[in-house]
N, C-alpha and C. Protein backbone atom coordinates (compact mmCIF):
# COMPACT_ATOMS: atom_id res chain seq x y z
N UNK A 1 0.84 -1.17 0.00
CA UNK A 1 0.00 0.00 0.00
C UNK A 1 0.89 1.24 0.00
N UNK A 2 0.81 2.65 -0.91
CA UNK A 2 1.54 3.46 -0.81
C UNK A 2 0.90 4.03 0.15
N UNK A 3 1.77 5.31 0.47
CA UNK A 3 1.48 6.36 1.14
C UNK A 3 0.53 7.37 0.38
N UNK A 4 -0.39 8.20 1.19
CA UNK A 4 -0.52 9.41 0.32
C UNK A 4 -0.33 10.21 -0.30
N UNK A 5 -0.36 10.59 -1.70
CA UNK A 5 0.72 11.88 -2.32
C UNK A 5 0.12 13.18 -1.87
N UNK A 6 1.03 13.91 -1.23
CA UNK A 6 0.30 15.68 -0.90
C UNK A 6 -0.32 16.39 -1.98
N UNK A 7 -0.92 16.94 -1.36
CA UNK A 7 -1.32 17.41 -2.90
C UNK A 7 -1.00 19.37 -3.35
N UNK A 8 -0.32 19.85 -2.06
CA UNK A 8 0.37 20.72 -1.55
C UNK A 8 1.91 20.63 -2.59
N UNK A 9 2.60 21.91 -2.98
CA UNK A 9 3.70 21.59 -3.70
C UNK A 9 4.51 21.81 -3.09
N UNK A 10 5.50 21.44 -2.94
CA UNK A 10 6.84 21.80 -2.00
C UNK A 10 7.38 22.80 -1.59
N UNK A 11 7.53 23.46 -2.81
CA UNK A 11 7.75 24.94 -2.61
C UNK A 11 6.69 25.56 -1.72
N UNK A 12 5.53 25.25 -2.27
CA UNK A 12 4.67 26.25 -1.17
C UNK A 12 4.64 26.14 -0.07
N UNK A 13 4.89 24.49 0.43
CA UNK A 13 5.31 23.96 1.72
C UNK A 13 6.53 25.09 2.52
N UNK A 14 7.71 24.64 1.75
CA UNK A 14 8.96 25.42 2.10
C UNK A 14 8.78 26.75 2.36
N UNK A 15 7.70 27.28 1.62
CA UNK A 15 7.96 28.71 2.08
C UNK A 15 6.83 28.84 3.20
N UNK A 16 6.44 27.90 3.95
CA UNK A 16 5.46 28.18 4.19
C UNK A 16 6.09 28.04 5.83
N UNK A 17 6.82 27.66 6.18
CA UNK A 17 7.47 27.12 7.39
C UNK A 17 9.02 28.14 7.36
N UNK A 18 9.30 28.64 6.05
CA UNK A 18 10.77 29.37 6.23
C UNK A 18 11.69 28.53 5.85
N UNK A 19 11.40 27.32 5.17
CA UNK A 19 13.00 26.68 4.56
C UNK A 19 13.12 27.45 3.48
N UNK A 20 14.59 27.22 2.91
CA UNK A 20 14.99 27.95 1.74
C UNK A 20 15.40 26.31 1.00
N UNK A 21 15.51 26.46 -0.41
CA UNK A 21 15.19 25.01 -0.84
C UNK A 21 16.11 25.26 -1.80
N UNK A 22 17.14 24.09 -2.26
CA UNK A 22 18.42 24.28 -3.11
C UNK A 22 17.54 24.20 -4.57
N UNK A 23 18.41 24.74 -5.26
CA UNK A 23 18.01 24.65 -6.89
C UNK A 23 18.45 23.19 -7.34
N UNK A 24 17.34 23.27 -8.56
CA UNK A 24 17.98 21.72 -8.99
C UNK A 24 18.94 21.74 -9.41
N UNK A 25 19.64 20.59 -9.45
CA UNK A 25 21.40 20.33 -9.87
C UNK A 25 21.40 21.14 -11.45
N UNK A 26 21.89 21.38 -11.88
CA UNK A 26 22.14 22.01 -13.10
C UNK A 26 22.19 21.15 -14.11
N UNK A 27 21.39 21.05 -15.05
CA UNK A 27 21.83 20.09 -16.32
C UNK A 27 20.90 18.77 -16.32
N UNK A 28 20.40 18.48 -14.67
CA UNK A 28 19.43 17.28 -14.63
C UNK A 28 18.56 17.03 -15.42
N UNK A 29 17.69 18.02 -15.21
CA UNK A 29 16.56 18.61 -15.99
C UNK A 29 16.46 18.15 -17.65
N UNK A 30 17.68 19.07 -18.05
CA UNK A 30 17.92 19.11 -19.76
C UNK A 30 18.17 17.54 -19.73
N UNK A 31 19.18 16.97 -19.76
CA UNK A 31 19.61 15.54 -19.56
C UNK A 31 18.28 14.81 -20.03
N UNK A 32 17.76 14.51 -18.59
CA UNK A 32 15.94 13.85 -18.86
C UNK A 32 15.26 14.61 -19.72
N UNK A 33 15.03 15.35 -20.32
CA UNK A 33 14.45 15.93 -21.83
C UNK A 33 15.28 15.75 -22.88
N UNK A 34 16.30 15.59 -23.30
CA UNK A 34 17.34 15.26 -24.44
C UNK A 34 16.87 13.64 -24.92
N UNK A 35 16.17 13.51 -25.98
CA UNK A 35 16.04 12.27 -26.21
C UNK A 35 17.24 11.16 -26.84
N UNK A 36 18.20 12.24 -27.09
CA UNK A 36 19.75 11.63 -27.46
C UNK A 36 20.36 11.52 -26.40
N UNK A 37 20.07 11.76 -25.27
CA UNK A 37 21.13 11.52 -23.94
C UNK A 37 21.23 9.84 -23.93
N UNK A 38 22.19 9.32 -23.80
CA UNK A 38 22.69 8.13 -23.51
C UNK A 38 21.68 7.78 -21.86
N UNK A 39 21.60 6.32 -22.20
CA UNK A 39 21.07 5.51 -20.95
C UNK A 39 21.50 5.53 -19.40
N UNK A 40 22.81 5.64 -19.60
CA UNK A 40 23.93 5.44 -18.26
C UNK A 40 23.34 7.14 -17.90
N UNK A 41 23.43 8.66 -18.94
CA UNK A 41 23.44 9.43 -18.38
C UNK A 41 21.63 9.65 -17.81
N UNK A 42 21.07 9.30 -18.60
CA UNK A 42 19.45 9.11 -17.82
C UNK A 42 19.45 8.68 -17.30
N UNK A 43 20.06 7.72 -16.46
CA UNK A 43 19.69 7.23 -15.12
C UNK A 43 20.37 7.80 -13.76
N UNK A 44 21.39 8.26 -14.28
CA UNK A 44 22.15 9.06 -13.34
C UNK A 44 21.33 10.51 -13.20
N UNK A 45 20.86 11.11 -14.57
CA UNK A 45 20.13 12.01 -14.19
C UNK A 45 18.83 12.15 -13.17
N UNK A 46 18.21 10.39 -13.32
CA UNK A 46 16.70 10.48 -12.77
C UNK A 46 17.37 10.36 -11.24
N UNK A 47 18.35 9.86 -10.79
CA UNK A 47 18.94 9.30 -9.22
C UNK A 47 18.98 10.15 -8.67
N UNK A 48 20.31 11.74 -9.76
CA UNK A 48 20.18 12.78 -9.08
C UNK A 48 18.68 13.64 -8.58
N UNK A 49 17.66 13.35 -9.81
CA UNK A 49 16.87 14.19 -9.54
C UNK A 49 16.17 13.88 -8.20
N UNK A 50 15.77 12.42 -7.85
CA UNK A 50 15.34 12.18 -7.00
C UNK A 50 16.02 12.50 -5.60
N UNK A 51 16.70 11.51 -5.33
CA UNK A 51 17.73 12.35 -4.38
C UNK A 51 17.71 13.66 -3.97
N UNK A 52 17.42 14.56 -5.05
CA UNK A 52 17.66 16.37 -4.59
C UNK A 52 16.15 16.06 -4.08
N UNK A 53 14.75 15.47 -4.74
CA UNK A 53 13.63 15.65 -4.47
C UNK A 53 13.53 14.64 -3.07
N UNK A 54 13.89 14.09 -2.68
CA UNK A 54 13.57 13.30 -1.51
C UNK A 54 14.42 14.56 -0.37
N UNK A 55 16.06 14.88 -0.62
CA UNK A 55 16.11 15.87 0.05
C UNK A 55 15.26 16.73 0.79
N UNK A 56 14.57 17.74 -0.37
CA UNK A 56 13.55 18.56 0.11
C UNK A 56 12.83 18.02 0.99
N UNK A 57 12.01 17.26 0.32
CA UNK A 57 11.17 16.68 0.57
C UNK A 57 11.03 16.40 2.63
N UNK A 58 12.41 15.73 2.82
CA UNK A 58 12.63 15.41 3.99
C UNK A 58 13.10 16.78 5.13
N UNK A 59 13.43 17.90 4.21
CA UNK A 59 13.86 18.75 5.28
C UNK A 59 12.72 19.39 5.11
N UNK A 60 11.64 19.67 4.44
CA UNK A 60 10.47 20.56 4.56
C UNK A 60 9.46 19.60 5.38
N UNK A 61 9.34 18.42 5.56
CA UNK A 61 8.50 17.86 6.62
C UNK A 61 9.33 17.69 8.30
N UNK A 62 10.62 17.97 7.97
CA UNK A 62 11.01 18.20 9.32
C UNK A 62 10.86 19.77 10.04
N UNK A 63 10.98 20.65 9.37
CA UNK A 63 10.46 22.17 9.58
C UNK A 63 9.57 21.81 10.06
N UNK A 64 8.23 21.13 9.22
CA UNK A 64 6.83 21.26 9.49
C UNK A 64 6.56 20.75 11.22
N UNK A 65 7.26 19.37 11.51
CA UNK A 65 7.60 18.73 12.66
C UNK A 65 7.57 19.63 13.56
N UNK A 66 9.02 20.31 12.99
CA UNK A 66 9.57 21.58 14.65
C UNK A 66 8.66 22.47 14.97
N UNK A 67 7.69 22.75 13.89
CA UNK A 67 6.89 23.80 13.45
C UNK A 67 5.57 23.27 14.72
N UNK A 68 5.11 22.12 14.46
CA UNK A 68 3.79 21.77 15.57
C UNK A 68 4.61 21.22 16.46
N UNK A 69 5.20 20.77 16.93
CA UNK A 69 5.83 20.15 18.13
C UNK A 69 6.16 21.56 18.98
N UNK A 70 5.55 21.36 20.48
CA UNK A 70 5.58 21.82 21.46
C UNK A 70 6.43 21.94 22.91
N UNK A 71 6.82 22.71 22.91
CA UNK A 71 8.45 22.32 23.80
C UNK A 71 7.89 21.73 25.09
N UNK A 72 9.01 21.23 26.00
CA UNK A 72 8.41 20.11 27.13
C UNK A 72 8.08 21.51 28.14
N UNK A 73 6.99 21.28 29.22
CA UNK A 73 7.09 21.51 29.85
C UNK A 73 8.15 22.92 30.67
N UNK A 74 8.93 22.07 30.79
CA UNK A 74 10.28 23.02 31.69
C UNK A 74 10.65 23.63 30.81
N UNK A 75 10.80 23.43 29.94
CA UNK A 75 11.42 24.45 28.69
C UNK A 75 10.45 26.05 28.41
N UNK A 76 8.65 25.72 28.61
CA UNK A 76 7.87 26.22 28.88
C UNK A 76 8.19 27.57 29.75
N UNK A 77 8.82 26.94 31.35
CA UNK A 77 8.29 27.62 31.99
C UNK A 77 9.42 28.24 32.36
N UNK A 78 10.41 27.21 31.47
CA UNK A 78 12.40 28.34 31.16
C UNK A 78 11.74 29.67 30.46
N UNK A 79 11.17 29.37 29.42
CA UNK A 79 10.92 30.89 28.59
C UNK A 79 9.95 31.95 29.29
N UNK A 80 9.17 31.28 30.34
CA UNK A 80 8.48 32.59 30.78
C UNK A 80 8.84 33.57 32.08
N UNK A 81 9.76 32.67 32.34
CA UNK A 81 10.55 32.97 33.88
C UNK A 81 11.69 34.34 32.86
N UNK A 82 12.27 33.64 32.16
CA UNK A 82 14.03 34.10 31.52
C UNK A 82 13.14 35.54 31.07
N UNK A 83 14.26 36.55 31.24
CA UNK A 83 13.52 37.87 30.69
C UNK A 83 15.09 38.21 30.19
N UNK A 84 15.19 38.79 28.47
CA UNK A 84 16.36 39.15 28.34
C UNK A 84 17.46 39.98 28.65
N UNK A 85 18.78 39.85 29.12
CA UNK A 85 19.95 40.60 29.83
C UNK A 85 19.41 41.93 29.51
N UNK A 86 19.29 42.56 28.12
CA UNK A 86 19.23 43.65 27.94
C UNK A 86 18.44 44.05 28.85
N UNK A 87 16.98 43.77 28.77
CA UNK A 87 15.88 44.04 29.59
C UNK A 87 16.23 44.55 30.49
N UNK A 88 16.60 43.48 31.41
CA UNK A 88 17.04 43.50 32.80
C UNK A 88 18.20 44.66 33.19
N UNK A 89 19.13 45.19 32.58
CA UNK A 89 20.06 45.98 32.34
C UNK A 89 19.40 47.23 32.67
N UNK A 90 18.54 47.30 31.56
CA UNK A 90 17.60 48.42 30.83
C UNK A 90 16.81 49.02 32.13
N UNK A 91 16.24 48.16 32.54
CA UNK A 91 15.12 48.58 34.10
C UNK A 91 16.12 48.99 35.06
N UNK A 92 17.22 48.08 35.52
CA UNK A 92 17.97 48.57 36.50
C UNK A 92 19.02 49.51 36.21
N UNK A 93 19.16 50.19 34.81
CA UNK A 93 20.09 51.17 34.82
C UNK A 93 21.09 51.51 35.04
N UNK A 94 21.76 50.00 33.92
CA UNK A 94 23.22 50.03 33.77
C UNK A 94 23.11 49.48 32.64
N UNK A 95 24.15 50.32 32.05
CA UNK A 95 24.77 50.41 30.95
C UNK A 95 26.35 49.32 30.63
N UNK A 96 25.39 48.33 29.68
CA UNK A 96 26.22 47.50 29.08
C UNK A 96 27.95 47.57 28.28
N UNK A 97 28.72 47.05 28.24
CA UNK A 97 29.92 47.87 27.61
C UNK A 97 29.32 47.06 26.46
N UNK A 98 29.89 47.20 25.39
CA UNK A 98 29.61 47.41 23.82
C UNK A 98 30.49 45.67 23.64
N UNK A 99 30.34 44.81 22.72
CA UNK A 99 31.02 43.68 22.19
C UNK A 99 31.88 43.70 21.54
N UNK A 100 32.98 43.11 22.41
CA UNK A 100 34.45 43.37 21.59
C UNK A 100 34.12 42.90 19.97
N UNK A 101 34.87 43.42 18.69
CA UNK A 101 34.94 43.03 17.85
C UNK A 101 36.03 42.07 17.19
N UNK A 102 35.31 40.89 17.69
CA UNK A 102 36.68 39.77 17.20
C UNK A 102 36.52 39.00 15.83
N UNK A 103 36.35 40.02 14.93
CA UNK A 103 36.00 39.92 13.21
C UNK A 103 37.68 39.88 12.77
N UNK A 104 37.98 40.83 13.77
CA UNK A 104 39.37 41.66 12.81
C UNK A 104 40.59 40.82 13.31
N UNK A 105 39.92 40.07 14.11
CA UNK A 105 41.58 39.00 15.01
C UNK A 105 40.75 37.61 14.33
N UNK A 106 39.96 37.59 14.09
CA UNK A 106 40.32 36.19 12.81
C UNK A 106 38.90 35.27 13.61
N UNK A 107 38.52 35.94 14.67
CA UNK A 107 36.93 35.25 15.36
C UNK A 107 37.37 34.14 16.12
N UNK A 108 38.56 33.38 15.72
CA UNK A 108 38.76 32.35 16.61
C UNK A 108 40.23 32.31 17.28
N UNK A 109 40.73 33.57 17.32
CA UNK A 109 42.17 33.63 18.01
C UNK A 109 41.53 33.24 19.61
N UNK A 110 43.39 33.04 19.99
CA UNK A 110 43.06 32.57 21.20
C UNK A 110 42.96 34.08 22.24
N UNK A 111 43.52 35.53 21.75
CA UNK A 111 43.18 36.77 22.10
C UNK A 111 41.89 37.38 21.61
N UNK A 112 40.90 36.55 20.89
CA UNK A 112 39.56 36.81 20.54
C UNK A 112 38.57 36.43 21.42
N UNK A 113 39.11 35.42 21.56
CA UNK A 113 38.26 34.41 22.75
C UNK A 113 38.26 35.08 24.27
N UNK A 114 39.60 35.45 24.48
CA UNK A 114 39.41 35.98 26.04
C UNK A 114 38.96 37.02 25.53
N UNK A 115 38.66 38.39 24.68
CA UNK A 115 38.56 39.09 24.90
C UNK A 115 36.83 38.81 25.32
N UNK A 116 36.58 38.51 24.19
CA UNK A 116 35.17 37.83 24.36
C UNK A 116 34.35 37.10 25.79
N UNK A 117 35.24 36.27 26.68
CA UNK A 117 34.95 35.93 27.42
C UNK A 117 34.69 36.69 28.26
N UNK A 118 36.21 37.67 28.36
CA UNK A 118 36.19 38.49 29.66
C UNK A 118 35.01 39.47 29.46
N UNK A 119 34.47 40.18 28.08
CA UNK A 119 33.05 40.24 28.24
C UNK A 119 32.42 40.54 28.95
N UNK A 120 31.69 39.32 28.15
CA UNK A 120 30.64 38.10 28.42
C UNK A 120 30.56 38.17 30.43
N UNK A 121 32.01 37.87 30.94
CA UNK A 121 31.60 37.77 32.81
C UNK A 121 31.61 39.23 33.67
N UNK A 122 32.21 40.50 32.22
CA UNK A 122 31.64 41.69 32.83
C UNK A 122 30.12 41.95 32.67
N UNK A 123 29.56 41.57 31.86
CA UNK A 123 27.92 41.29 31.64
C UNK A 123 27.68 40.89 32.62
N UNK A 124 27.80 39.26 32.66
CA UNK A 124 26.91 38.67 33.91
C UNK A 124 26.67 39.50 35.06
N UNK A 125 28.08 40.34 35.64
CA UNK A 125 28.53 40.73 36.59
C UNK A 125 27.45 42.15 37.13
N UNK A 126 27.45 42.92 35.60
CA UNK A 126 26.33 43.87 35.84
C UNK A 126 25.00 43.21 35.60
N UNK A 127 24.68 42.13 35.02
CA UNK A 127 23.27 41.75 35.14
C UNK A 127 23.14 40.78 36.31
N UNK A 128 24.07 40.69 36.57
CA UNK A 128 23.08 39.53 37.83
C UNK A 128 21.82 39.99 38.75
N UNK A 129 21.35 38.96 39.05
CA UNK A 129 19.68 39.18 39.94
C UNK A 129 20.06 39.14 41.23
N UNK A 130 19.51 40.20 41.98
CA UNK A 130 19.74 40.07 43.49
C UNK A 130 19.51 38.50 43.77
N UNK A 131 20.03 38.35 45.08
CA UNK A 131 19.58 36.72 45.58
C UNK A 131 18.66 37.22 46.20
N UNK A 132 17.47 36.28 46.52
CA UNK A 132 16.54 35.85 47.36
C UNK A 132 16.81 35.28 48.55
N UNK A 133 18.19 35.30 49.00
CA UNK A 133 17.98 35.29 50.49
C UNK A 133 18.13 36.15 51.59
């Protein structure tokens, strides 16, 4: 017994969730319309085509997935608790220092990284939440 065929087109799918969807391989296309194309290359053409089409196919029903699937619980009640640093900054009235720019040291030096880090724990440092005890 097959499955159902959608009757929805892919593309409209894809755009419909926010995937962006590769172009077909170049030349596939023509290939399978050339009635002089050799056998070996029509079949390689129909493999590729499929292949790219099962691709899609599989990453636009996984969007759709992430798309109705509902986060657990705790994750729930992570997002309604968490209010963003800025926010929090913003109300209590301090002023963030600005993000080092570690474009120009190559993003992954090992003087990019601390600069970055050290940061990152002057942040925390001005955002932290009073304790509750």
């Amino acid at each position: 017994m097959q499955k159902a065929k959608r009757a929805t087109p892919i593309k409209e799918r894809a755009a419909k969730v926010g995937v962006a969807l590769k172009p077909t391989p170049a030349g596939v296309r023509a290939v399978l319309a050339d009635d002089g194309a050799s056998p070996a290359a029509r079949t390689r053409a129909k493999t590729a085509l499929r292949a790219h089409m099962k691709g899609a196919q599989v990453k636009v029903a996984r969007a759709e997935q992430r798309a109705i699937e509902q986060p657990a619980p705790a994750q729930q009640q992570q997002r309604r608790s968490t209010v963003p640093m800025q926010e929090r900054a913003a109300a209590a009235g301090v002023e963030l220092p600005a993000t080092p720019d570690t474009s120009a040291a190559g993003g992954g030096s090992d003087d990019a990284k601390a600069a970055l880090w050290k940061h990152q724990k002057a942040v925390r440092q001005k955002t932290a939440r009073p304790s509750s005890r």
